[in-house]
Protein backbone atom coordinates (compact mmCIF):
# COMPACT_ATOMS: atom_id res chain seq x y z
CA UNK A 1 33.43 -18.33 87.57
CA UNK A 2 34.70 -20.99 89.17
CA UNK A 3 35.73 -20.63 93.13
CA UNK A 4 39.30 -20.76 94.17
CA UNK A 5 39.36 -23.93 96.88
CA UNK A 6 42.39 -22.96 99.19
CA UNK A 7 43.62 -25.98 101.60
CA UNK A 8 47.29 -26.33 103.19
CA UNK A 9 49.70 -28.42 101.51
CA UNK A 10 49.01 -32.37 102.35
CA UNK A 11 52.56 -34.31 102.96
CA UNK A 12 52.41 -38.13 102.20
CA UNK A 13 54.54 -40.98 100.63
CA UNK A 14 54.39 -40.73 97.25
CA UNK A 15 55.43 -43.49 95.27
CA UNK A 16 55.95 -42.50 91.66
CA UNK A 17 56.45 -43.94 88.40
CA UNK A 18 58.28 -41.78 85.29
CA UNK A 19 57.54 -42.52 81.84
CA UNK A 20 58.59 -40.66 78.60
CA UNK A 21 58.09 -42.00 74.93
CA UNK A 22 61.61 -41.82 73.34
CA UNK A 23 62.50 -39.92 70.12
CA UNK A 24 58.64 -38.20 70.86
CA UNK A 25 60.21 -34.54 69.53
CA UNK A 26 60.99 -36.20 66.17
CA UNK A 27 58.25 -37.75 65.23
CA UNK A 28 55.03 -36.08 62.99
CA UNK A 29 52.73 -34.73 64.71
CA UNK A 30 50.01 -37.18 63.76
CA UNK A 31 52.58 -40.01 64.64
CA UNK A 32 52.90 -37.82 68.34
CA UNK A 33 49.21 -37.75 68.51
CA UNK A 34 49.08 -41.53 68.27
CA UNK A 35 51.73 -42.27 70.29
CA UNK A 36 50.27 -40.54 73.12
CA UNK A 37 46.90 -41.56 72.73
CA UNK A 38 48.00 -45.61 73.07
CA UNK A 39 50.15 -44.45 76.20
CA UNK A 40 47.13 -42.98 77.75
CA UNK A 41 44.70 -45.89 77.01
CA UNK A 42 47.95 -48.49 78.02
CA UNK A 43 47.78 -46.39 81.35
CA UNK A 44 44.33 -46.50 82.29
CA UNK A 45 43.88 -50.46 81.93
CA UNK A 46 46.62 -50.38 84.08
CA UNK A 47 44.97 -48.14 86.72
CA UNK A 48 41.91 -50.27 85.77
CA UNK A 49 42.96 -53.68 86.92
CA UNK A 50 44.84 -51.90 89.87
CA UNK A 51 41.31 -50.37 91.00
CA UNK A 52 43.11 -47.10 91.58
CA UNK A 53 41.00 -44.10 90.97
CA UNK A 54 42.22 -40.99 89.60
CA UNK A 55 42.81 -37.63 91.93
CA UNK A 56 42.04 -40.30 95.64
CA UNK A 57 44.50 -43.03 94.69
CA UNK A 58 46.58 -41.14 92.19
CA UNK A 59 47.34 -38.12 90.64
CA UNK A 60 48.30 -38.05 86.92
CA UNK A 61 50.23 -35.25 85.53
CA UNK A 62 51.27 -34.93 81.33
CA UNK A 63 54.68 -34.06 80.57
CA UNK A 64 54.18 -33.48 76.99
CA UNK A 65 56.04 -36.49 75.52
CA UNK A 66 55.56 -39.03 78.50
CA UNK A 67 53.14 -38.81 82.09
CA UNK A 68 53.63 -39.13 86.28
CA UNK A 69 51.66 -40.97 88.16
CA UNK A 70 51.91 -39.93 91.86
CA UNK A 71 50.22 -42.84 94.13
CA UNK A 72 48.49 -41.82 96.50
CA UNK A 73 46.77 -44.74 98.81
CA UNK A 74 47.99 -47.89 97.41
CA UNK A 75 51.16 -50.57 98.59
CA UNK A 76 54.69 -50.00 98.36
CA UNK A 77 55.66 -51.68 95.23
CA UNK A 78 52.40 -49.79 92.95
CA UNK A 79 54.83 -48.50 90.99
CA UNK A 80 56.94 -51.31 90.44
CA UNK A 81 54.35 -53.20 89.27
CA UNK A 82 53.04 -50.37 87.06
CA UNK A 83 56.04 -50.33 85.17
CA UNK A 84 56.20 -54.21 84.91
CA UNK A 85 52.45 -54.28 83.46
CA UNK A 86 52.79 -51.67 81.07
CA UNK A 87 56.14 -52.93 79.36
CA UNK A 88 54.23 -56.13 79.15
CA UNK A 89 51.12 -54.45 77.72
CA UNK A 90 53.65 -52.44 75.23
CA UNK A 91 55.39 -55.68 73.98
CA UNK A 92 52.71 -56.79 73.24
CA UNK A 93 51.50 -53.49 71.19
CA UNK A 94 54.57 -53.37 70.02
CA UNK A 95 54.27 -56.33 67.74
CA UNK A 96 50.98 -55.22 65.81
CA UNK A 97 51.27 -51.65 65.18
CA UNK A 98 53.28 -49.21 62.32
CA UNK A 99 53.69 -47.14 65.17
CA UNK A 100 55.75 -48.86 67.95
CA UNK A 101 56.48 -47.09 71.26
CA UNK A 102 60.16 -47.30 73.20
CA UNK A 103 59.57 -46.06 76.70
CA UNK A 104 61.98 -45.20 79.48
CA UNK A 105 61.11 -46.06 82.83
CA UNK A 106 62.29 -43.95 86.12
CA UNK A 107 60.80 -44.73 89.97
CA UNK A 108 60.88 -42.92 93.07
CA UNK A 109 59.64 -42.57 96.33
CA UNK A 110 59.76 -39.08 98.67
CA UNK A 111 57.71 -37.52 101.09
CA UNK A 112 55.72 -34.59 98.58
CA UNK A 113 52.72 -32.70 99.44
CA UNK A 114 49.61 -32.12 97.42
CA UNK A 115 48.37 -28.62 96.40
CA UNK A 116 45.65 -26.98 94.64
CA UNK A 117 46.82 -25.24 91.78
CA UNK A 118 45.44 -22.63 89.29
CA UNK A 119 42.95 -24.70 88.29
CA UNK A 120 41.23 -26.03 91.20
CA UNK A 121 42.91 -29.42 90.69
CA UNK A 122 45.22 -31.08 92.79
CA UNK A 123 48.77 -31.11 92.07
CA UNK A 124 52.05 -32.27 93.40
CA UNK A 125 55.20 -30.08 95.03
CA UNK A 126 58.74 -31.70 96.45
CA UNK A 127 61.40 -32.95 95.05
CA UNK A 128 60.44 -36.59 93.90
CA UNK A 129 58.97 -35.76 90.17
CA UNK A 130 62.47 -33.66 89.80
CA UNK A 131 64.15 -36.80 91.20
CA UNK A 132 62.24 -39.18 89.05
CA UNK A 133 62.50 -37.27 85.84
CA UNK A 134 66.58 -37.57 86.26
CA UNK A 135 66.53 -41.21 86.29
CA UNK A 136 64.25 -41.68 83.63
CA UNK A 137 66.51 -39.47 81.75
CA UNK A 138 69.34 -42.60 82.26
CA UNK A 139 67.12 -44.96 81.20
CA UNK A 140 66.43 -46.79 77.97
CA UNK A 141 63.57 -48.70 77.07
CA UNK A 142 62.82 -52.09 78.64
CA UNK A 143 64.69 -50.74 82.03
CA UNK A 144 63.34 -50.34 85.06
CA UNK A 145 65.50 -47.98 86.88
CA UNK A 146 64.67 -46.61 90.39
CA UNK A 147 66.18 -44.80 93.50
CA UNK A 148 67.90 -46.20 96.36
CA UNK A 149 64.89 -45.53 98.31
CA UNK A 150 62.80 -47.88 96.11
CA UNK A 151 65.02 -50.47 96.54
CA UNK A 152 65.50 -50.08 100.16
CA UNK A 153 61.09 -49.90 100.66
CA UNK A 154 61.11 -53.38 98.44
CA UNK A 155 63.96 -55.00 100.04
CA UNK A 156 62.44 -56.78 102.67
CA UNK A 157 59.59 -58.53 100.04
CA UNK A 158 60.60 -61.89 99.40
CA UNK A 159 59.46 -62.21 96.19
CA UNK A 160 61.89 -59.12 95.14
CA UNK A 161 65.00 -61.56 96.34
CA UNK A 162 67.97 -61.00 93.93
CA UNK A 163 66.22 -58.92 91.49
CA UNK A 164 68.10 -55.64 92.15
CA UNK A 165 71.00 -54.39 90.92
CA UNK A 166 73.07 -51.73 92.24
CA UNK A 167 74.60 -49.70 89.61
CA UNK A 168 76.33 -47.04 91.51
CA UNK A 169 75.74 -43.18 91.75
CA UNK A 170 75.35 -41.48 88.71
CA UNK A 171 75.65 -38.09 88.64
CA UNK A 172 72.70 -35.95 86.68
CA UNK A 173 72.00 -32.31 86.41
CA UNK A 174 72.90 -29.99 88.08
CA UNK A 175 76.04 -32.05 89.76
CA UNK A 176 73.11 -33.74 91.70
CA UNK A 177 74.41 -37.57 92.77
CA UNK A 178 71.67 -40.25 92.35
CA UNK A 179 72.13 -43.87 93.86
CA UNK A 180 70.52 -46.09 90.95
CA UNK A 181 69.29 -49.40 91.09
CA UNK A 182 67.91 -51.55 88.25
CA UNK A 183 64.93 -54.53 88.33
CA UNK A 184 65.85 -57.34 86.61
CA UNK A 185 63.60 -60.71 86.22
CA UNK A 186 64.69 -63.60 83.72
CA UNK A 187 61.55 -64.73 83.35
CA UNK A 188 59.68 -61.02 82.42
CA UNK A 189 60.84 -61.45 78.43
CA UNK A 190 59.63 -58.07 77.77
CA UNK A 191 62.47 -56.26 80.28
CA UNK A 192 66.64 -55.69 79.04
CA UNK A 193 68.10 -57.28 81.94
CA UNK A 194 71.34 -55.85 81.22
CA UNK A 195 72.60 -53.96 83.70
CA UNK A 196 72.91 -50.67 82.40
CA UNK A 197 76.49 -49.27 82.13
CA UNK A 198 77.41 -46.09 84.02
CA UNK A 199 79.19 -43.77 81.70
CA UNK A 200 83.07 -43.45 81.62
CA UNK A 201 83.35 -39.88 83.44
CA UNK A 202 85.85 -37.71 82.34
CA UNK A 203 88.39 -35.87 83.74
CA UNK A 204 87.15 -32.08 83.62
CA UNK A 205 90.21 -30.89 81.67
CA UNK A 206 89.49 -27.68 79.56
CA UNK A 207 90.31 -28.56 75.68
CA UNK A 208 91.15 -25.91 73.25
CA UNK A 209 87.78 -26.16 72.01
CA UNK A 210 86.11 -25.66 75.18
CA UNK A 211 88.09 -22.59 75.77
CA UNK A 212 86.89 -20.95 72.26
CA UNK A 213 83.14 -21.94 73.00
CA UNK A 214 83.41 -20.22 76.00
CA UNK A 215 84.57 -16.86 74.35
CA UNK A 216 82.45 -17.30 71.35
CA UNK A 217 78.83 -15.84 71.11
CA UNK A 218 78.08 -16.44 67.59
CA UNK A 219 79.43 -18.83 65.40
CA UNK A 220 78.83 -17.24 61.99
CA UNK A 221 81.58 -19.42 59.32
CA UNK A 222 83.75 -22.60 59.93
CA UNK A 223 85.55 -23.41 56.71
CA UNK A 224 87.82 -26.49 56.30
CA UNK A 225 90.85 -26.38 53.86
CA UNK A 226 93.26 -29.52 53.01
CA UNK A 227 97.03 -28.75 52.91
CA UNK A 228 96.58 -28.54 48.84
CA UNK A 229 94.51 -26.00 49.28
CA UNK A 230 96.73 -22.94 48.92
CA UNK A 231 96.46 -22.55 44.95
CA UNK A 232 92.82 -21.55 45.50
CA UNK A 233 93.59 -18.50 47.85
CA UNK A 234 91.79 -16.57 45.48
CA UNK A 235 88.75 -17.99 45.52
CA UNK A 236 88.84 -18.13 48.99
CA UNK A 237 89.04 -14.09 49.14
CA UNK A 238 86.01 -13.53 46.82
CA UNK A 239 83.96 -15.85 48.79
CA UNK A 240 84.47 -14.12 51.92
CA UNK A 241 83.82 -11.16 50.39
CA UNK A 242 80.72 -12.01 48.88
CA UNK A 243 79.63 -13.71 52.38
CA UNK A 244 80.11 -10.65 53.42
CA UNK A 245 77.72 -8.30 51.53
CA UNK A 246 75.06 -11.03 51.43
CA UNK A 247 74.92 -11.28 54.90
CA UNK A 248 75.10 -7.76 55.81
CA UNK A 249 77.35 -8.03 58.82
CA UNK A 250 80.58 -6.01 59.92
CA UNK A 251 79.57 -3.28 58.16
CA UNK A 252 82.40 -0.86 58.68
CA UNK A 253 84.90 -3.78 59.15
CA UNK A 254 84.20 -6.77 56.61
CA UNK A 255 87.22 -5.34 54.35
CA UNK A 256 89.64 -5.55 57.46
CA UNK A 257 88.17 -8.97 58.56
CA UNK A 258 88.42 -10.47 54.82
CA UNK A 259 92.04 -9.21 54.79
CA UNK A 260 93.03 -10.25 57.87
CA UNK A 261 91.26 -14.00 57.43
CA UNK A 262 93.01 -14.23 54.11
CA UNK A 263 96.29 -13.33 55.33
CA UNK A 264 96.47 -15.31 58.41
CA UNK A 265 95.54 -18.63 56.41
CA UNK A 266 98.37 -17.60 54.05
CA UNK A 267 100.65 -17.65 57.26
CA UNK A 268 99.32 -21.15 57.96
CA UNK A 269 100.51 -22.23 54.79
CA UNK A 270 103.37 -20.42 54.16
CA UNK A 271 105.09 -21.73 57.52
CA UNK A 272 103.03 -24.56 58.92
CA UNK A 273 104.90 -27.32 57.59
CA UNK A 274 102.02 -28.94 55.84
CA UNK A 275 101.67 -32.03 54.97
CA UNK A 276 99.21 -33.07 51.71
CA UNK A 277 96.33 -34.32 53.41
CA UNK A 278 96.77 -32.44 56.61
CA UNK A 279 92.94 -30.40 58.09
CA UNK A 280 92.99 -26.79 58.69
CA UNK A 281 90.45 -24.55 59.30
CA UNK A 282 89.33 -20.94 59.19
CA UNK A 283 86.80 -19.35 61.58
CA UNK A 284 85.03 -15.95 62.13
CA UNK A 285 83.24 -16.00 65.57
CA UNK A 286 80.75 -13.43 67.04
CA UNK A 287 82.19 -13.12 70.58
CA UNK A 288 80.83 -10.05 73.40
CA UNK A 289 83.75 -7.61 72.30
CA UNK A 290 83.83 -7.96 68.29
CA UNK A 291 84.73 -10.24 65.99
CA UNK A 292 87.18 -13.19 66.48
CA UNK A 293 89.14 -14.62 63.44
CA UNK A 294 90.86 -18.18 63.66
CA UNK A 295 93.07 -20.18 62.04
CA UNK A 296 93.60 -23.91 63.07
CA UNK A 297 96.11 -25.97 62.45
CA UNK A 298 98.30 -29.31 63.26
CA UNK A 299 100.71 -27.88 65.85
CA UNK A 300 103.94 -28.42 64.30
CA UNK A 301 107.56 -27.64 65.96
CA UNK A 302 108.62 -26.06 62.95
CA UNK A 303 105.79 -23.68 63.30
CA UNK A 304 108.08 -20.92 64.95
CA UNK A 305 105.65 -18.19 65.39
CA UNK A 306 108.21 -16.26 67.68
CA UNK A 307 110.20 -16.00 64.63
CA UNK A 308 107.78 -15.62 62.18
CA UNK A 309 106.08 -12.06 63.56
CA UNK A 310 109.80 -11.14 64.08
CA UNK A 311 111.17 -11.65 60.78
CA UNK A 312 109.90 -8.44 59.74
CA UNK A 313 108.49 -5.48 60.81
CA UNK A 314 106.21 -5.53 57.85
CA UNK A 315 104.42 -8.49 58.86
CA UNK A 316 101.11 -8.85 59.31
CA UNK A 317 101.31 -10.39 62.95
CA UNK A 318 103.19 -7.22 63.49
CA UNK A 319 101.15 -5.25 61.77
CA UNK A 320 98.00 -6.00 63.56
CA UNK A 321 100.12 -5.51 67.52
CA UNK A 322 100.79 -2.09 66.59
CA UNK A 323 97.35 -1.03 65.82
CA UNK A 324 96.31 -2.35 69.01
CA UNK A 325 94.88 -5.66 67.80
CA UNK A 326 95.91 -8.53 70.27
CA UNK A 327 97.32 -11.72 68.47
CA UNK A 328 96.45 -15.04 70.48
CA UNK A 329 98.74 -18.19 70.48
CA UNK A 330 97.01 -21.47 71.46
CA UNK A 331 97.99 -24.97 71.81
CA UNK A 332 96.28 -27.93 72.82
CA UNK A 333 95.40 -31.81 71.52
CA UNK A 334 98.50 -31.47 68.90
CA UNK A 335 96.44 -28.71 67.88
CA UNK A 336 97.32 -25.17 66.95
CA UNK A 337 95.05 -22.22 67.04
CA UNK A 338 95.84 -18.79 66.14
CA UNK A 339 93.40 -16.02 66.42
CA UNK A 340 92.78 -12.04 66.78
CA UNK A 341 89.56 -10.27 67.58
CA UNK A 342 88.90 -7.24 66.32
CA UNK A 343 86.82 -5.14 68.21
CA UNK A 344 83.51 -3.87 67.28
CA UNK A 345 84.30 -0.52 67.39
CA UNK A 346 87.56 -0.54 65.39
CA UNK A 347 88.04 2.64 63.37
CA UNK A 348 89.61 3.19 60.01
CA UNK A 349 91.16 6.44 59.98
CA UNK A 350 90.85 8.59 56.78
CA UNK A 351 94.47 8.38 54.87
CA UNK A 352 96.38 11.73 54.49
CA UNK A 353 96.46 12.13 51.04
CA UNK A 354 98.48 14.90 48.88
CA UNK A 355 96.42 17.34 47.70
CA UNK A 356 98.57 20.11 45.32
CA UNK A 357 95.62 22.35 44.94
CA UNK A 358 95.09 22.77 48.83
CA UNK A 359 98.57 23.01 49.68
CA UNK A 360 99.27 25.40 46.88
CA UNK A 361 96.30 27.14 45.78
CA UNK A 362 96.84 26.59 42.44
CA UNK A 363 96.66 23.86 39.92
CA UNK A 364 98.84 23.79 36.68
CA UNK A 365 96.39 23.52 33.87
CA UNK A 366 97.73 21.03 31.64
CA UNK A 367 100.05 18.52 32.18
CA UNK A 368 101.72 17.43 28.80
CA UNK A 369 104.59 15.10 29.70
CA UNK A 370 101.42 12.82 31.04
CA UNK A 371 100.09 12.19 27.79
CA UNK A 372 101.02 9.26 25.86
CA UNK A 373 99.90 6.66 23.03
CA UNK A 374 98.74 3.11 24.20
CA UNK A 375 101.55 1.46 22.24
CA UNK A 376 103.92 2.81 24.77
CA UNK A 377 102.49 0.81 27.59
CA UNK A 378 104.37 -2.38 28.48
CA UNK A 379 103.00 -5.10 30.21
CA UNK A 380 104.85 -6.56 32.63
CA UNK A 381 102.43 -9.15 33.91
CA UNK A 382 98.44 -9.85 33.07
CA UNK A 383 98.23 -7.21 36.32
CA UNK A 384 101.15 -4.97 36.28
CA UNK A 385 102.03 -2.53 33.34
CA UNK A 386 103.83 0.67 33.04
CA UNK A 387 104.62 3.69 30.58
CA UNK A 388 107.67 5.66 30.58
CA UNK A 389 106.81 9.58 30.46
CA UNK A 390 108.81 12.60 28.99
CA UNK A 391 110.25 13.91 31.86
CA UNK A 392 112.20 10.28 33.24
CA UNK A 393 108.80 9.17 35.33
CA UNK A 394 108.07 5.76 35.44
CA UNK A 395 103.93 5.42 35.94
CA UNK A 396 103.04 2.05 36.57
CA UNK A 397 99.42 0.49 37.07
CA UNK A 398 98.94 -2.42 39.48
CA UNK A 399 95.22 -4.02 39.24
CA UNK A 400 93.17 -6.61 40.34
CA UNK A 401 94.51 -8.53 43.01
CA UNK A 402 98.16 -8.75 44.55
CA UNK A 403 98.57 -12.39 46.03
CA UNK A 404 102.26 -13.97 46.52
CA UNK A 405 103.37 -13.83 42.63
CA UNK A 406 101.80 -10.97 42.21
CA UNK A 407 104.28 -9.32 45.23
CA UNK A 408 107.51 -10.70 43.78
CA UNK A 409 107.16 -10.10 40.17
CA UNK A 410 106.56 -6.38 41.37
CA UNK A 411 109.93 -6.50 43.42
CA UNK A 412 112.01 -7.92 40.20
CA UNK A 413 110.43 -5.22 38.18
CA UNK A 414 111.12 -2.43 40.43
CA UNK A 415 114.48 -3.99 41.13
CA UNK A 416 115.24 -3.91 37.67
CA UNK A 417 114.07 -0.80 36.68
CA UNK A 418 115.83 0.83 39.73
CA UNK A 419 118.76 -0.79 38.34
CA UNK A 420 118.62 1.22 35.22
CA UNK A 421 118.56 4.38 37.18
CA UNK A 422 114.94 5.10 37.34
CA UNK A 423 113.81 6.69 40.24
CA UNK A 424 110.83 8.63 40.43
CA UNK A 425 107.78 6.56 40.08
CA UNK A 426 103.90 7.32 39.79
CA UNK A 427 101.89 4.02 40.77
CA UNK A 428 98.23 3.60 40.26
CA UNK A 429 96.55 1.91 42.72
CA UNK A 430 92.59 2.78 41.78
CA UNK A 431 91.95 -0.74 39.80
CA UNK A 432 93.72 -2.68 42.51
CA UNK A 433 91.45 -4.59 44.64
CA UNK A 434 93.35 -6.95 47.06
CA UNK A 435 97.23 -6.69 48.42
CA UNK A 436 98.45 -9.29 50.71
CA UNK A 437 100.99 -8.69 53.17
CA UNK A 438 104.13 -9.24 51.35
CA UNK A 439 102.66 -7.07 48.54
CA UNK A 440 102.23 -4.09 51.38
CA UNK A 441 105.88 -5.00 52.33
CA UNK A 442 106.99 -4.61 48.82
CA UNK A 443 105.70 -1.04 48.32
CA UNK A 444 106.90 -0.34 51.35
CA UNK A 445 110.31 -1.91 50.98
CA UNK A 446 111.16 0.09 47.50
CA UNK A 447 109.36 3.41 48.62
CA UNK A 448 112.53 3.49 50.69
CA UNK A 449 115.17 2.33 48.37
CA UNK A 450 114.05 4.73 46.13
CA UNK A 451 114.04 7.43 49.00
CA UNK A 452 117.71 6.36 49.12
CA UNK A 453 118.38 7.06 45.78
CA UNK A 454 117.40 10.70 46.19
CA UNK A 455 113.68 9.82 43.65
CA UNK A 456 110.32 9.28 45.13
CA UNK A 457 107.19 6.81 44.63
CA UNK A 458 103.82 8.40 45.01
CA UNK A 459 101.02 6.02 45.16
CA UNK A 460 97.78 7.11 43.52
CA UNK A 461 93.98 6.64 44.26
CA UNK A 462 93.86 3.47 46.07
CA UNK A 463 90.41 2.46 46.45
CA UNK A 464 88.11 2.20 49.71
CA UNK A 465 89.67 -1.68 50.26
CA UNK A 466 93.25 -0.87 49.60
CA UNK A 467 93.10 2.56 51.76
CA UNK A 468 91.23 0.56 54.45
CA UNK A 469 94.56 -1.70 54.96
CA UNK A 470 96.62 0.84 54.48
CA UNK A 471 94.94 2.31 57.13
CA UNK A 472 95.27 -0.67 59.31
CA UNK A 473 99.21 -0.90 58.65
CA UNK A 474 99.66 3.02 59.43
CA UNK A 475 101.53 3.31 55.94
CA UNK A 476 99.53 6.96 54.91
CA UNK A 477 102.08 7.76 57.86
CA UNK A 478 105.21 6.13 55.87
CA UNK A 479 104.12 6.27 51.97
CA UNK A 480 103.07 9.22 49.33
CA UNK A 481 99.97 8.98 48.64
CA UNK A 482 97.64 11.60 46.31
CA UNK A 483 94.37 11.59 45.51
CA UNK A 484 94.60 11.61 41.87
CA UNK A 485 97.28 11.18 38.98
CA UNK A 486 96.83 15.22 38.36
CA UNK A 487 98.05 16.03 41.93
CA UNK A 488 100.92 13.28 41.59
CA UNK A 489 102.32 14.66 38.51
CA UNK A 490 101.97 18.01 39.82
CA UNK A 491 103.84 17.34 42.50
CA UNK A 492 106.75 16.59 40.42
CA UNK A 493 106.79 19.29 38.45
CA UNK A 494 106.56 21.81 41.50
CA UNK A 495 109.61 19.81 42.75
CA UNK A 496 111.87 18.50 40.11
């Protein structure tokens, strides 16, 4: 076992030239291997013809896709002139291989001390690697960039006259401010003796986007829609939903989040004032408190959302504020964004459902003025159909899914069959498997007229999507709902 040499750190004037082979990550590893390996021979023919032996005259340290060298004992300019050899050795290399190398260049000099480190080896501590390592970061290759202090060592050598140039302070990681200057020789063919530009900087003005990024943890869906787009709502919906159960996530909420996605990009394009071509987009974000659901949108004037979640108490903007769910309003870069986060730990309560046998104790038997011949159905539309039964009860059947269409044709038939004096209804709700919000207005709308008319509409069975909305929109509090068409029927016979 090797013994642990302890000595007290050793200050001196470390001059200290950067290098890193650019786009090293990418590359194969074979094509990293190779890369490295002609660095590392380029390298040592430079310390070769310099006469500058490793660990007394310098110390080299790897970096993985590049090296330091830390000079030790040697003149002022050592690193200058390592940088100006090796781009003129790389040129050179350059021109004969499958594998060429693009290096960037950074020089420093700082008072650092050497150490012995875990390995019995000497190392370097201070803050000129850290330094150097930011400026080679600026660079590009056939630069030679370097810090003020470089330039202010070399200054005073003569045959240095008028080949610096000040390009200003830069400003790297960490808000640290570096003075940079650049070597630049016309006759040295193998340097870019273009000044290097200093970026444009910014003003720091928080952007829309910024201000999402910063609340979101996970982005788990971006999905971009054209204003066309609106036929193909549908689709939409059954894709979410089958995102959804492949990727196992929100559980005990995907059926709220797939509502509430669909219905806010229905609101988009209901009353966004689309044009054709116009980009809108649809995002579900991870973010510390639950789930965040976006729509975005060009932010047009006529986009009154003020008026919008206040032209009825039914909608879903409303909907969502009185179960608690906050609504978000966001505008920035002629850009709309609307979003609502729905917390992890959001609860569907179990509807209240009429049940004759437990609130009577007894259930009739048979119930004859249910039965009827298929001929006797009539359908109204490929998803709504209904049966008139002995005793004056319309029982309709609403399946599959209820989209815009869907909602009014049910309002003209009810409206019509209202109309005709009709006014007790049983609906079956057990095949239907979406409702948007204008359908849940609808049933809600006409389960009061036909309270008004002295009848009643008792909704029947909806299934664990339809009675998680429901849920959402409070309606078990508003509507009639039963568990089955048994308890429904029975209900009107204990009644009428």
């Amino acid at each position: 076992m090797k013994k642990s040499i302890e000595i007290d750190p050793v200050p001196f004037h470390n001059k200290i030239f950067f290098c890193d082979i650019i786009g090293y990550s990418k590359l194969e590893p074979i094509n990293q291997y190779e890369c490295h390996a002609q660095l590392t021979r380029i390298i040592r023919s430079c310390l070769d013809k310099f006469n500058a032996k490793l660990l007394e005259d310098v110390i080299a340290l790897p970096t993985g896709d590049g090296l330091i060298l830390n000079y030790i004992k040697a003149e002022p300019d050592i690193h200058l002139k390592t940088a100006l050899m090796v781009l003129d050795i790389l040129s050179k290399y350059n021109k004969n291989t499958y594998w060429p190398i693009q290096l960037r260049i950074g020089l420093n000099t700082n008072v650092d001390s050497i150490v012995i480190d875990v390995n019995n080896k000497k190392n370097i501590v201070g803050k000129g690697i850290n330094l150097a390592e930011r400026i080679t970061n600026l660079s590009t290759h056939g630069r030679i960039l370097m810090h003020k202090r470089v330039y202010e060592d070399l200054s005073n050598y003569k045959k240095y006259d008028g080949k610096f140039v000040y390009l200003g302070d830069f400003t790297v990681k960490h808000n640290v401010v570096i003075p940079i200057f650049q070597y630049v020789d016309a006759h040295c063919h193998f340097l870019d003796n273009n000044p290097l530009q200093k970026p444009e900087e910014k003003a720091s003005t928080l952007t829309l986007s910024d201000i999402r990024k910063s609340r979101v943890k996970e982005s788990i869906l971006s999905i971009k829609l054209k204003g066309y787009d609106q036929d193909y709502f549908e689709d939409l919906h059954d894709y979410l939903e089958e995102f959804f159960d492949s990727q196992h996530i929100f559980e005990n909420t995907k059926i709220a989040v797939n509502w509430i996605a669909n219905e806010m990009l229905d609101n988009v394009f209901k009353h966004g004032n689309l044009s054709h071509d116009d980009d809108v987009f649809l995002r579900l974000d991870r973010v510390k408190s639950g789930i965040m659901i976006s729509t975005e949108q060009p932010d047009k004037p006529q986009f009154n959302v003020k008026k919008i979640d206040s032209y009825s108490e039914d909608h879903f903007l409303t909907m969502l504020r009185k179960k608690g769910i906050t609504v978000n309003v966001l505008h920035s870069e002629n850009r709309m964004t609307i979003s609502c986060m729905l917390p992890s730990d959001f609860q569907i309560r179990e509807l209240k459902m009429l049940d004759i046998e437990d609130d009577s104790g007894k259930q009739p038997s048979e119930n004859p003025s249910f039965k009827f011949e298929e001929g006797d159905i009539k359908e109204l539309s490929a998803s709504i159909s209904y049966v008139m039964l002995d005793n004056g009860i319309c029982f309709m059947k609403i399946k599959d899914k209820m989209y815009q269409d869907e909602a009014v044709a049910f309002k003209e038939y009810m409206q019509k069959l209202i109309d005709e004096k009709i006014i007790d209804f049983i609906i079956d709700l057990s095949e239907l498997t979406y409702i948007c919000s204008s359908g849940i207005a609808n049933l809600l709308n006409y389960y009061r007229a036909v309270r008004r008319e002295g009848g009643t509409i008792i909704y029947v069975n909806p299934n664990e999507k339809i009675r998680e909305i429901f849920s959402m929109c409070k309606l078990d509090q508003i509507l009639q709902l039963s568990k089955s068409l048994d308890d429904a029927l029975a209900y009107f016979q204990m009644f009428y």
